[in-house]
Each structure stands twice: as C-alpha cells, then as structure tokens.
N, C-alpha and C. Protein backbone atom coordinates (compact mmCIF):
# COMPACT_ATOMS: atom_id res chain seq x y z
N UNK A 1 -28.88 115.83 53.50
CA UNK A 1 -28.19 117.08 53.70
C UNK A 1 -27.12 117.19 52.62
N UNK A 2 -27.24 118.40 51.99
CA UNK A 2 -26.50 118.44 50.44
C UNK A 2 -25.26 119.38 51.53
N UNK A 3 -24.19 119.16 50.20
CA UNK A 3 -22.57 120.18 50.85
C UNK A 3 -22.97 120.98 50.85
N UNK A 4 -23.92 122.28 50.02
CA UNK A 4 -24.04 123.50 50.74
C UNK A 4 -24.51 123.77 52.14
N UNK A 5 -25.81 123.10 52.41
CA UNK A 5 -26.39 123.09 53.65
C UNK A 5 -25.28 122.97 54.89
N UNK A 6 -24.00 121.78 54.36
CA UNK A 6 -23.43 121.55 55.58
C UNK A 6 -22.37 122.58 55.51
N UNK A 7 -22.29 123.18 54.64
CA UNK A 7 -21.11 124.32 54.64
C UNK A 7 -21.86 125.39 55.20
N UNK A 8 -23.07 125.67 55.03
CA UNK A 8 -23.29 126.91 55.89
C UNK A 8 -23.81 126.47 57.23
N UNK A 9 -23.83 125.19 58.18
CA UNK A 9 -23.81 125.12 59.33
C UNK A 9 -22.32 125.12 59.82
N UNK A 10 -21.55 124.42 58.88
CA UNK A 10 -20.26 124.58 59.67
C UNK A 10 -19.57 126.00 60.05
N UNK A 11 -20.14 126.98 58.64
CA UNK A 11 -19.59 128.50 58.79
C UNK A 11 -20.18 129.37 59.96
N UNK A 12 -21.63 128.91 60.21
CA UNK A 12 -22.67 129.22 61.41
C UNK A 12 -21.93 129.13 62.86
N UNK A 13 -21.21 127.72 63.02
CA UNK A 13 -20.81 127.17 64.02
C UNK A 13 -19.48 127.93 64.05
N UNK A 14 -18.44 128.34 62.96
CA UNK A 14 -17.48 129.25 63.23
C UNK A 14 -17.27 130.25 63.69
N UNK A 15 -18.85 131.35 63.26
CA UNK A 15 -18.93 132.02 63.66
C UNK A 15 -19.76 132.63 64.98
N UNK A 16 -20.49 131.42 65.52
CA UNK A 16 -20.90 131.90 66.91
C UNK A 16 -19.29 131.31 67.76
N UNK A 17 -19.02 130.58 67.46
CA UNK A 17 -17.46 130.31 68.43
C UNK A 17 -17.00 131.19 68.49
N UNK A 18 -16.67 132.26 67.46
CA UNK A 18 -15.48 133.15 67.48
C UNK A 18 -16.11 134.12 68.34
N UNK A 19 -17.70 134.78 68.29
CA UNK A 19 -18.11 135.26 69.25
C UNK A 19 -18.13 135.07 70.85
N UNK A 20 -17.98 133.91 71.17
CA UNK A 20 -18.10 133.65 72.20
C UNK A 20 -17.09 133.36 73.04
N UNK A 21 -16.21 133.26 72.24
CA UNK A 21 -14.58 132.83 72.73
C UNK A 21 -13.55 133.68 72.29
N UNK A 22 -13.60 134.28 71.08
CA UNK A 22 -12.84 135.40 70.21
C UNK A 22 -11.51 134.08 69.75
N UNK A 23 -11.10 134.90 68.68
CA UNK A 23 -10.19 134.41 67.55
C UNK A 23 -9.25 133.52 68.99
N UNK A 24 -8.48 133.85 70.04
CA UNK A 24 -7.49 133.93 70.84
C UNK A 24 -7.95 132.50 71.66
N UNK A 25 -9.33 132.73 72.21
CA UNK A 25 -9.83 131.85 72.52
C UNK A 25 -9.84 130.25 71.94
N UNK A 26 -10.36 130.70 70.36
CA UNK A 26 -10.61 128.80 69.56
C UNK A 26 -9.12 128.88 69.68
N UNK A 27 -7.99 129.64 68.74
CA UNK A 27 -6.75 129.18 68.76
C UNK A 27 -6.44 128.46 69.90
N UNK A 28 -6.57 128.86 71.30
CA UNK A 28 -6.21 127.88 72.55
C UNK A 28 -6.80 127.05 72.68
N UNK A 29 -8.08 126.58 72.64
CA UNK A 29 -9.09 125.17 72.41
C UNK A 29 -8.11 124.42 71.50
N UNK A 30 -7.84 124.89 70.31
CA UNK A 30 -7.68 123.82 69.29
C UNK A 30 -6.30 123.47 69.72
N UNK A 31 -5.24 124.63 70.39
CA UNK A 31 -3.82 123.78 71.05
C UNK A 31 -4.26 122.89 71.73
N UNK A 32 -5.00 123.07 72.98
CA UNK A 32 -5.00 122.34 73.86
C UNK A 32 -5.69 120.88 73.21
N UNK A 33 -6.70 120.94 72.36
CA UNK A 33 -7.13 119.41 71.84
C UNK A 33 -6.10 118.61 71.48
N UNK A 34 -4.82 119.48 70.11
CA UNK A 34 -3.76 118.82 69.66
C UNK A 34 -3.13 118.49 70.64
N UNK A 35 -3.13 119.24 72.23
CA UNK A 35 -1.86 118.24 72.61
C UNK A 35 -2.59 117.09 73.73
N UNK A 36 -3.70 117.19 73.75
CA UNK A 36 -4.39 116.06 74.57
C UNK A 36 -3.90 114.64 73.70
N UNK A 37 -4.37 115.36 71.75
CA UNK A 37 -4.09 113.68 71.14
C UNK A 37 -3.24 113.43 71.20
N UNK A 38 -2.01 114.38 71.07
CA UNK A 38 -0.57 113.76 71.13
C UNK A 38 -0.11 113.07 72.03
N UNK A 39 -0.68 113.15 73.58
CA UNK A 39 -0.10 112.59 74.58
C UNK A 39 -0.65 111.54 74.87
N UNK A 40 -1.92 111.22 74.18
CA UNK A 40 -2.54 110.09 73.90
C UNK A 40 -1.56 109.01 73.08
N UNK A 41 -1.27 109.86 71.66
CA UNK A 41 -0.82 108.68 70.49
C UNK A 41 0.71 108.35 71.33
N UNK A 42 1.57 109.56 72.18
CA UNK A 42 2.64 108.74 72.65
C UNK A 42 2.93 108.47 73.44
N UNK A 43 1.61 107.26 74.37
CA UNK A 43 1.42 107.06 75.74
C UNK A 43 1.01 105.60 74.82
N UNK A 44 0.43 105.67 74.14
CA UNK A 44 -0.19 104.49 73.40
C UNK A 44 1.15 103.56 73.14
N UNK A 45 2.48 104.70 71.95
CA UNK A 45 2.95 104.12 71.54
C UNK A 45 4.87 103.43 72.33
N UNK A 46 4.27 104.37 73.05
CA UNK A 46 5.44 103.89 74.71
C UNK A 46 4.58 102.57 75.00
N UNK A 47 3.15 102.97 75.15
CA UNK A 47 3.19 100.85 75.95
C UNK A 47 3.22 100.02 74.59
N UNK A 48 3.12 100.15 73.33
CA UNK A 48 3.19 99.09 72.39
C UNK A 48 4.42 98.31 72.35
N UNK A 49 5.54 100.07 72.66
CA UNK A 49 6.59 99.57 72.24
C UNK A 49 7.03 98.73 73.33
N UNK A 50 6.90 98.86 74.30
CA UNK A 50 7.48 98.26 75.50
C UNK A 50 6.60 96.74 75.36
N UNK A 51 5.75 96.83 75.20
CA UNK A 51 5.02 95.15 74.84
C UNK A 51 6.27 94.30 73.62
N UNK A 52 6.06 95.24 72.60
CA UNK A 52 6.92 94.64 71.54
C UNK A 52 8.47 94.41 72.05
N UNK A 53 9.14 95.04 73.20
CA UNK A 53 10.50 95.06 73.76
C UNK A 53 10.19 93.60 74.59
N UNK A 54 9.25 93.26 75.77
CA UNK A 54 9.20 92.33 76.15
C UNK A 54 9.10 90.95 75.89
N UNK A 55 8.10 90.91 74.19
CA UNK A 55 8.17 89.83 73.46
C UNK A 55 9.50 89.38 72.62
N UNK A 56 10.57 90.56 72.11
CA UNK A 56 11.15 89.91 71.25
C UNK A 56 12.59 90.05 72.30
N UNK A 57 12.73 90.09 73.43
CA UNK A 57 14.02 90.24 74.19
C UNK A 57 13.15 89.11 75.64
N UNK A 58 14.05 87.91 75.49
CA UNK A 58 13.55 87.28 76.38
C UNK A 58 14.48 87.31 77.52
N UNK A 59 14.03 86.98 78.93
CA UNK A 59 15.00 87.54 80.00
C UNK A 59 15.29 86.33 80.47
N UNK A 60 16.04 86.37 81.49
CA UNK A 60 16.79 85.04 82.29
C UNK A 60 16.01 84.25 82.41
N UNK A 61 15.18 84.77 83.25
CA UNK A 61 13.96 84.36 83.81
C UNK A 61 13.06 83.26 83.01
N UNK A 62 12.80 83.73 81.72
CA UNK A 62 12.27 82.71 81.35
C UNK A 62 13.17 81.97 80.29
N UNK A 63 14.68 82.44 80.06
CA UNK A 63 15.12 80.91 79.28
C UNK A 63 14.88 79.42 80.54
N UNK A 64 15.09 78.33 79.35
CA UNK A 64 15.30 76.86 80.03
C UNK A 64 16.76 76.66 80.23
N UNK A 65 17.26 76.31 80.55
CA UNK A 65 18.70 75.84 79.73
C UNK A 65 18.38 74.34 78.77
N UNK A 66 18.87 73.82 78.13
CA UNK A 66 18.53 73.53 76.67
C UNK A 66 20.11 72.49 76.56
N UNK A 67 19.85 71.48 76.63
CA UNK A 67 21.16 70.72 76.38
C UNK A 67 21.66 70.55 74.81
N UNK A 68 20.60 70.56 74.05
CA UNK A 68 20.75 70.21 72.25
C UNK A 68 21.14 71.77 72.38
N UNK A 69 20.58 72.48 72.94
CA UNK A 69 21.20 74.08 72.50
C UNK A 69 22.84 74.17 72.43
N UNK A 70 23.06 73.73 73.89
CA UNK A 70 24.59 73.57 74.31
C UNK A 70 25.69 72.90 72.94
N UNK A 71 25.05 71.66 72.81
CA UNK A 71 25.61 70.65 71.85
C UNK A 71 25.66 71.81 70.49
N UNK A 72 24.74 72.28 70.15
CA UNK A 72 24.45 72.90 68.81
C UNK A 72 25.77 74.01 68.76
N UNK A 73 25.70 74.90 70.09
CA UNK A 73 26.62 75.85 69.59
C UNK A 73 28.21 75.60 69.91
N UNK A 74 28.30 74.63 70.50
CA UNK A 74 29.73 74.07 70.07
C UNK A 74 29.93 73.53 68.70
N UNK A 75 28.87 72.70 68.26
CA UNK A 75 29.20 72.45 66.85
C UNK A 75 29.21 73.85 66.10
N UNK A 76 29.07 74.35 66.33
CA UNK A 76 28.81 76.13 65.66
C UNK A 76 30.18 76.21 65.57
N UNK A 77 30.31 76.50 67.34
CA UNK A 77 31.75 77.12 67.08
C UNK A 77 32.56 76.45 66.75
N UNK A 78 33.35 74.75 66.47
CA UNK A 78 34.24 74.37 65.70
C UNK A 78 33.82 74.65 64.48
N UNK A 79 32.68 74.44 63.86
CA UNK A 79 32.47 74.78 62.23
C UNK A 79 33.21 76.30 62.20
N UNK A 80 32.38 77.15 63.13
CA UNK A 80 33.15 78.39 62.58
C UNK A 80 35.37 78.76 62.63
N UNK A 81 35.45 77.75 63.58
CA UNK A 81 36.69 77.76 64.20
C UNK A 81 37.28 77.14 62.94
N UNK A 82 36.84 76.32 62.11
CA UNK A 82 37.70 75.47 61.00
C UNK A 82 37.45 76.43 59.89
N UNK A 83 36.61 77.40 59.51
CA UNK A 83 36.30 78.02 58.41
C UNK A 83 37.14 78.60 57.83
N UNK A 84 38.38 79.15 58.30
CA UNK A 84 39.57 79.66 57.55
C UNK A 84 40.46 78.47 56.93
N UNK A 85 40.09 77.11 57.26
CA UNK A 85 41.01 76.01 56.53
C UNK A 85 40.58 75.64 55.40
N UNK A 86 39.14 76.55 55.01
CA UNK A 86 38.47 75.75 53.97
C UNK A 86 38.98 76.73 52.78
N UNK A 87 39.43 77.94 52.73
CA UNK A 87 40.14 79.13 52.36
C UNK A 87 41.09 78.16 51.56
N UNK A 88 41.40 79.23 50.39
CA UNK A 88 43.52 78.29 50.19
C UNK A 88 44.18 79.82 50.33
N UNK A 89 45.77 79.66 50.28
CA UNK A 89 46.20 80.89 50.93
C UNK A 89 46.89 81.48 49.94
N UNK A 90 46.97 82.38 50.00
CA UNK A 90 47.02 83.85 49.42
C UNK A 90 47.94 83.34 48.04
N UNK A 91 48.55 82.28 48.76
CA UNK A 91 50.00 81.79 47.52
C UNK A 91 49.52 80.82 46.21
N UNK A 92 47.67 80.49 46.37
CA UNK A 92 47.34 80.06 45.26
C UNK A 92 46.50 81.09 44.28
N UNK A 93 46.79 82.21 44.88
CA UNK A 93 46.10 83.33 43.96
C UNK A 93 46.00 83.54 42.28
N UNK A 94 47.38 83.00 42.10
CA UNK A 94 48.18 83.39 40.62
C UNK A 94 47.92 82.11 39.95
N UNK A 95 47.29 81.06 40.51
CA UNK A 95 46.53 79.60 39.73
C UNK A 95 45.32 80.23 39.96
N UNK A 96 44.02 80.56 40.21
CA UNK A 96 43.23 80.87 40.52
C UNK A 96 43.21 82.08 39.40
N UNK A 97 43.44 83.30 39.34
CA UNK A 97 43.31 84.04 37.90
C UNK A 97 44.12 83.09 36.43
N UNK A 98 45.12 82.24 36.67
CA UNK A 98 45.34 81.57 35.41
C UNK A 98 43.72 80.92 35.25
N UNK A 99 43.47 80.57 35.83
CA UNK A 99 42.14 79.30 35.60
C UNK A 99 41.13 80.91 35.47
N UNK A 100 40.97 81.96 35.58
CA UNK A 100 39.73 82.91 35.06
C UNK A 100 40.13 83.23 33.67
N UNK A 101 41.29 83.48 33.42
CA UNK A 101 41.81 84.16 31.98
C UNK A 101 41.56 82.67 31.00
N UNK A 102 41.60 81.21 31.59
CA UNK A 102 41.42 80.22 30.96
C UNK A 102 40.16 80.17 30.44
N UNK A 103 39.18 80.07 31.44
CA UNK A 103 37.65 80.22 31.30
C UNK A 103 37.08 80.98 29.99
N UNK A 104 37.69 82.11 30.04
CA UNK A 104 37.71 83.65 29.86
C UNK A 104 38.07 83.01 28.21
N UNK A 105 39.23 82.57 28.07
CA UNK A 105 39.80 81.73 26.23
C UNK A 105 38.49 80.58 25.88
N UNK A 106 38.51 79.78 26.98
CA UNK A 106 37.47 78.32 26.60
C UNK A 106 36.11 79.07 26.32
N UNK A 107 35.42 80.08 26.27
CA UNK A 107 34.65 80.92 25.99
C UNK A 107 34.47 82.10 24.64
N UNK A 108 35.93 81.90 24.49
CA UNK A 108 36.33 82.81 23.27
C UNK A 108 35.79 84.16 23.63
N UNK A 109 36.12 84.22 25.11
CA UNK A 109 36.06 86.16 25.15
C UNK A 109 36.73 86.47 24.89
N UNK A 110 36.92 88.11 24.10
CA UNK A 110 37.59 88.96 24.14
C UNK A 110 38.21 89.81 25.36
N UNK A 111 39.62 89.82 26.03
CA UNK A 111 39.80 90.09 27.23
C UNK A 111 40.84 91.17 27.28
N UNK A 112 40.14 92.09 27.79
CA UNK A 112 41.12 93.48 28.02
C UNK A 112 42.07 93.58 28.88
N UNK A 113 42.97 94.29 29.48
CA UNK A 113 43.86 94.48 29.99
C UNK A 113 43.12 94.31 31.31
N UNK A 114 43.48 93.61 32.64
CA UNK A 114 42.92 93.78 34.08
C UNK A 114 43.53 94.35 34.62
N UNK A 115 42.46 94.66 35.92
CA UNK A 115 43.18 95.73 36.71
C UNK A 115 43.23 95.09 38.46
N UNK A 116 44.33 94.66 39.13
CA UNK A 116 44.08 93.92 40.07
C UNK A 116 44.08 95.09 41.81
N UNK A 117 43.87 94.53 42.48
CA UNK A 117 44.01 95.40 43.66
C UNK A 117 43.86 94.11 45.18
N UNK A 118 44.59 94.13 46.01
CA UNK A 118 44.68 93.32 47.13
C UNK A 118 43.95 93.74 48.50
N UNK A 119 43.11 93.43 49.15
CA UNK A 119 42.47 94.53 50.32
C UNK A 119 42.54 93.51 51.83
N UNK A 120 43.55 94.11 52.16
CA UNK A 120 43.58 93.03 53.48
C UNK A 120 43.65 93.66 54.83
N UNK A 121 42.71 93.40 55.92
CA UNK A 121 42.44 94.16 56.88
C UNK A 121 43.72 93.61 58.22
N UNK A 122 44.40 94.56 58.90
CA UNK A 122 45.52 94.53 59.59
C UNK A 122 45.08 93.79 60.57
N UNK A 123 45.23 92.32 60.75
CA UNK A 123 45.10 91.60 61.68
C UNK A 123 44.26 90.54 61.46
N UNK A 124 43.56 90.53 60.03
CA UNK A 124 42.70 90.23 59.95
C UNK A 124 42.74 88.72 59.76
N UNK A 125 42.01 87.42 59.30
CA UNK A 125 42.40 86.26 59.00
C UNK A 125 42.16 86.08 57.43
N UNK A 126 41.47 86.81 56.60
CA UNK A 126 41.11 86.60 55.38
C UNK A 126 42.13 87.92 54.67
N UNK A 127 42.35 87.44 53.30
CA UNK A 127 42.93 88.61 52.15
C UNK A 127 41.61 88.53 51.18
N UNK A 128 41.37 89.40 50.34
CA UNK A 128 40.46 89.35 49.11
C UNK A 128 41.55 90.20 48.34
N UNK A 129 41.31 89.48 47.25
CA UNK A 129 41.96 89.82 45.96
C UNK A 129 40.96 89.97 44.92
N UNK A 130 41.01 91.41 44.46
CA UNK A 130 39.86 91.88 43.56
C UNK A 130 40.32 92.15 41.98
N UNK A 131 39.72 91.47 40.92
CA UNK A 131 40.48 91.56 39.49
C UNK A 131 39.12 91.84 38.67
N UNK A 132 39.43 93.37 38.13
CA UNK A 132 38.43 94.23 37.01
C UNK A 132 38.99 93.70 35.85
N UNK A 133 38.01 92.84 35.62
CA UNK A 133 38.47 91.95 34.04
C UNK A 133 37.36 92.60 32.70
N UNK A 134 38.09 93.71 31.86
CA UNK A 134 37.51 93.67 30.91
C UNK A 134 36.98 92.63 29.68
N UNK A 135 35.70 92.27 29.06
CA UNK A 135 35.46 91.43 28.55
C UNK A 135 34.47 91.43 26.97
N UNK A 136 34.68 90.99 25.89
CA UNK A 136 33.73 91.78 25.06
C UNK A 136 33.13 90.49 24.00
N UNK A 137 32.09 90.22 24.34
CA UNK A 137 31.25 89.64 23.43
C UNK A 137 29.54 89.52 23.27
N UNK A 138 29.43 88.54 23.02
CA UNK A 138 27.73 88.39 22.90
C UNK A 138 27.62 88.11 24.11
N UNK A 139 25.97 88.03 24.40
CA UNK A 139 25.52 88.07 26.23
C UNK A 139 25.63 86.07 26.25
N UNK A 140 25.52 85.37 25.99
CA UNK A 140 25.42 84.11 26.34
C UNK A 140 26.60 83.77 26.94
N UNK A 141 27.78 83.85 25.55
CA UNK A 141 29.44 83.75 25.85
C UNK A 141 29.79 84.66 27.07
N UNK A 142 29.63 85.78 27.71
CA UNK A 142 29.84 86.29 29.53
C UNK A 142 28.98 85.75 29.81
N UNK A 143 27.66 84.94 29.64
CA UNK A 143 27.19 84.53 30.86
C UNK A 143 27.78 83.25 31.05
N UNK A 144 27.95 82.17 30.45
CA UNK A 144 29.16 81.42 30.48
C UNK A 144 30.35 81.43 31.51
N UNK A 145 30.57 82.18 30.82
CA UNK A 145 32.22 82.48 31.41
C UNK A 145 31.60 82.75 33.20
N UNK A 146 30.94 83.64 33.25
CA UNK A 146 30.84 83.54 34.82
C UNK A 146 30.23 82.82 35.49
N UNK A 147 29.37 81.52 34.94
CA UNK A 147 28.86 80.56 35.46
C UNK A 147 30.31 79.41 35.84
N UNK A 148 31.08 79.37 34.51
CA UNK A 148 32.35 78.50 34.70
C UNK A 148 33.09 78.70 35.91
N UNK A 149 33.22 80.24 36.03
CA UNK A 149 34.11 80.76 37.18
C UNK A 149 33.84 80.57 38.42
N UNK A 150 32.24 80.91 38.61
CA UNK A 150 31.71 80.89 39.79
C UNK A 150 31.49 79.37 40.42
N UNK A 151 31.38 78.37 39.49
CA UNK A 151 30.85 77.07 39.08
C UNK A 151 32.49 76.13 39.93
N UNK A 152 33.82 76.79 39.41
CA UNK A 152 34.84 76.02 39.49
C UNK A 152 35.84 76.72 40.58
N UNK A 153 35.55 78.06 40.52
CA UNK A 153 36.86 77.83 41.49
C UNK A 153 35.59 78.60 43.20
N UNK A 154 35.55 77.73 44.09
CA UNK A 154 34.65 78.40 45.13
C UNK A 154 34.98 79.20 46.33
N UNK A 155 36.26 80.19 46.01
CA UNK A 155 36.68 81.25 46.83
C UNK A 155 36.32 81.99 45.71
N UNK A 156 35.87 82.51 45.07
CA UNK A 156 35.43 83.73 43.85
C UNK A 156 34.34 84.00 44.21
N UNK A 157 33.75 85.48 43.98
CA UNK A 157 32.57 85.61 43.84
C UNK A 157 32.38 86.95 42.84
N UNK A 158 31.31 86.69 41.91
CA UNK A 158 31.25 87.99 41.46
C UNK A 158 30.78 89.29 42.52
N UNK A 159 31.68 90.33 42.12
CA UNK A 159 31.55 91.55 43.26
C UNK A 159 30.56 92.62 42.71
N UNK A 160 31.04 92.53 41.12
CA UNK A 160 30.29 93.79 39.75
C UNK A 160 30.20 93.40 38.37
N UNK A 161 29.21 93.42 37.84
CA UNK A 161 29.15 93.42 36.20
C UNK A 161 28.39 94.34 35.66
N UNK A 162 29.06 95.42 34.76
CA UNK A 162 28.42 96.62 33.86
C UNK A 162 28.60 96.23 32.41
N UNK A 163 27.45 95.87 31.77
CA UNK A 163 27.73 95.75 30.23
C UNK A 163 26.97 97.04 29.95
N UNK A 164 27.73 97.23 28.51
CA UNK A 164 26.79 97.98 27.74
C UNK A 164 27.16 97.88 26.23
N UNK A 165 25.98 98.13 25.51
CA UNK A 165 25.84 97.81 24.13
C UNK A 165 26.38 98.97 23.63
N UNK A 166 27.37 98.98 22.83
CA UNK A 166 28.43 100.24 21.95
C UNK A 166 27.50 100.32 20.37
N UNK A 167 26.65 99.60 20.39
CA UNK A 167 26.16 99.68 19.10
C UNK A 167 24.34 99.10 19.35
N UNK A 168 23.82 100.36 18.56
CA UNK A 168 22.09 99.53 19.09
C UNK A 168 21.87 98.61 17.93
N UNK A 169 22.20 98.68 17.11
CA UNK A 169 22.06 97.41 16.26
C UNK A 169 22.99 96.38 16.79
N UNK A 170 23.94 96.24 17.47
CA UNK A 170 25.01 95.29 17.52
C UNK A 170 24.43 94.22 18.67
N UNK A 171 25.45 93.08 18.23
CA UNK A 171 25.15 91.67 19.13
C UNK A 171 26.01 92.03 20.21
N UNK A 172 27.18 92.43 19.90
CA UNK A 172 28.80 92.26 20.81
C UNK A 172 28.40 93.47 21.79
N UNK A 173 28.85 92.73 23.41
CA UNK A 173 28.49 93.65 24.27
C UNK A 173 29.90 94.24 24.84
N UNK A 174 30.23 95.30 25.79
CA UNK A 174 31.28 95.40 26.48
C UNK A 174 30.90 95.50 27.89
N UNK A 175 31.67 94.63 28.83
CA UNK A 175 31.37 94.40 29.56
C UNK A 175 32.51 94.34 30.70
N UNK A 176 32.12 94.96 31.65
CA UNK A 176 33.20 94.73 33.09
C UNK A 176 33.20 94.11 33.96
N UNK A 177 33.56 92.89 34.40
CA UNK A 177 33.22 91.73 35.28
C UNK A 177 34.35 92.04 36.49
N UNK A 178 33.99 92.77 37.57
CA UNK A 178 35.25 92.85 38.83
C UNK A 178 34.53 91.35 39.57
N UNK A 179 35.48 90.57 40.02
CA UNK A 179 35.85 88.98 40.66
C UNK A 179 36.35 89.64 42.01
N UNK A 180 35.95 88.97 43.18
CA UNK A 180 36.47 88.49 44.14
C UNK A 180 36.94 87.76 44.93
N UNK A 181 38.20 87.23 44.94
CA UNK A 181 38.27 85.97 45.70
C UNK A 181 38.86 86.32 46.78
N UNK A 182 38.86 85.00 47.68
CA UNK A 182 38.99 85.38 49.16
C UNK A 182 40.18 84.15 49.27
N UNK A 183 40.96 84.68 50.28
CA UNK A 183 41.85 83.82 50.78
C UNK A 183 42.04 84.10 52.48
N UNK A 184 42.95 83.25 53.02
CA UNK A 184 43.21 83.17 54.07
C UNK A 184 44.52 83.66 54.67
N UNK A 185 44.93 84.23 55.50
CA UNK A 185 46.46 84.61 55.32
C UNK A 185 47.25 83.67 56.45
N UNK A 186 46.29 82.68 57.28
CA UNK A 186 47.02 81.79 57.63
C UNK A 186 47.19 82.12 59.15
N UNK A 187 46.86 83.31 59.49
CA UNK A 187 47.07 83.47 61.14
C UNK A 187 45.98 83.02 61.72
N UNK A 188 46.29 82.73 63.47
CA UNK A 188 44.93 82.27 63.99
C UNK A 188 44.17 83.89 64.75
C-alpha cells in the first residue's frame, strides 16, 4: 500500500465520519478520547509517583535502630561541633593577605591595587573576607600563584578568576583573581 492509496482511505474515512456524526459530532469524539488518555497518563503517574514516595522515604516502621548508626552520628556531631576551632579568627586576617601579596612577589606578578570587602552574617559563627586582587602576567606565573595560595594558607578559597588577553598577539594576560577566606568570629 503506497502513501497515495493510504491518503485517499484516510480522506474516505473523514469523510463518511463527518457524515454520520457532522463536524460537532467528531470534534466531541476526539475531546472525549483526549480526556480518557489524560486521565489515564495521570492516574498512571499518581501511582508511580507514590511508589517512588514509598521507596525513597522510609517510615518508622521499617527503620532498625542501628547502634554503629548511634555511635556514627555522635562522632558527626562532635566533628561538626569542633569545626569552628579549625577556623583562625578574624585577627589573623592581615597575615593571611601579607602571605597572598607574598605569593603574588615570589611569582613575579604584576599586582594592582585590591579591593577588599568583609561579609559577616548577624549571629553567625564564621566571617569571610573577600580580596579582588588584580594580577597581570603570563598564564603559568597566575596559575602558580593560585596553586601556592590555595596550596598554603587552607581557610582561602578561590571564589572568581576572569583573565583576558589585551593583546591577540600578546603572552601577558590580565587577570582578576577575587580570594575567599573564612574565619571564625569566635562565638558559640
């Protein structure tokens, strides 16, 4: 059966329907089919989901209680309970950028004016201290430098780096390295 043949049975079949039912008629057949499937696909997908709710939410009922569990999350919670001692506090900040601007020389970057900013949440137990350190050289010498940084002092983290090449022939990049370090402010 070639596509014409089946195009003029399908047009055949359009047009004794419309006779027999009129335009008003198929339009209501074909609602009523669409909403048979629909209430199918979201009857289907109400019990999937509810299967998938029962597997990944387990109830009373079937935990054990679990003694290594017990043991485990106390060790949790002193690890997490000591985690602000591992911090240094806010008052070693100004050794902590001496040792980036150091890095920053032992590298022979070129270093622009920074721009610092302090963000500390009211109540919170941590400060972050954020420093936009302009920087300008070849790509090896910044990658360096932020391996040193990241490498030596371990309250830092890089937050952002945008280089871009000022010259398409050129080696020397310019580049913006914003640092984050984190401190502790010492409350419990």
């Amino acid at each position: 059966m070639n596509a014409e043949a089946l195009r003029e049975r399908l047009l055949t079949l359009r047009f004794e329907l419309a006779r027999r039912f009129g335009i008003n008629g198929l339009v209501g057949v074909a609602v009523l089919c669409s909403a048979v499937v629909m209430a199918n696909s979201a009857m289907r997908m109400q019990a999937s989901t509810l299967a998938l709710a029962n597997d990944v939410r387990p109830t009373q009922a079937r935990k054990q209680p679990q003694a290594g569990g017990e043991a485990r999350s106390d060790a949790d919670s002193a690890m997490l309970a000591s985690l602000p001692d591992l911090f240094p506090r806010f008052a070693h900040s100004a050794d902590d950028i001496a040792a980036i601007l150091a890095h920053a020389s032992d590298n022979n970057l070129t270093v622009g004016s920074a721009e610092y900013l302090v963000v500390a949440e009211s109540g919170g137990r941590y400060v972050r201290y954020q420093m936009l350190l302009p920087v300008k050289d070849q790509y090896g010498a910044i990658r360096r430098f932020l391996a040193s940084v990241l490498n030596n002092l371990p309250n830092a983290a890089l937050r952002e780096i945008h280089v871009e090449r000022p010259a398409v022939d050129g080696s020397v990049l310019d580049a913006r390295v914003r640092f984050e370090l984190v401190y502790t402010t010492g409350r419990p």
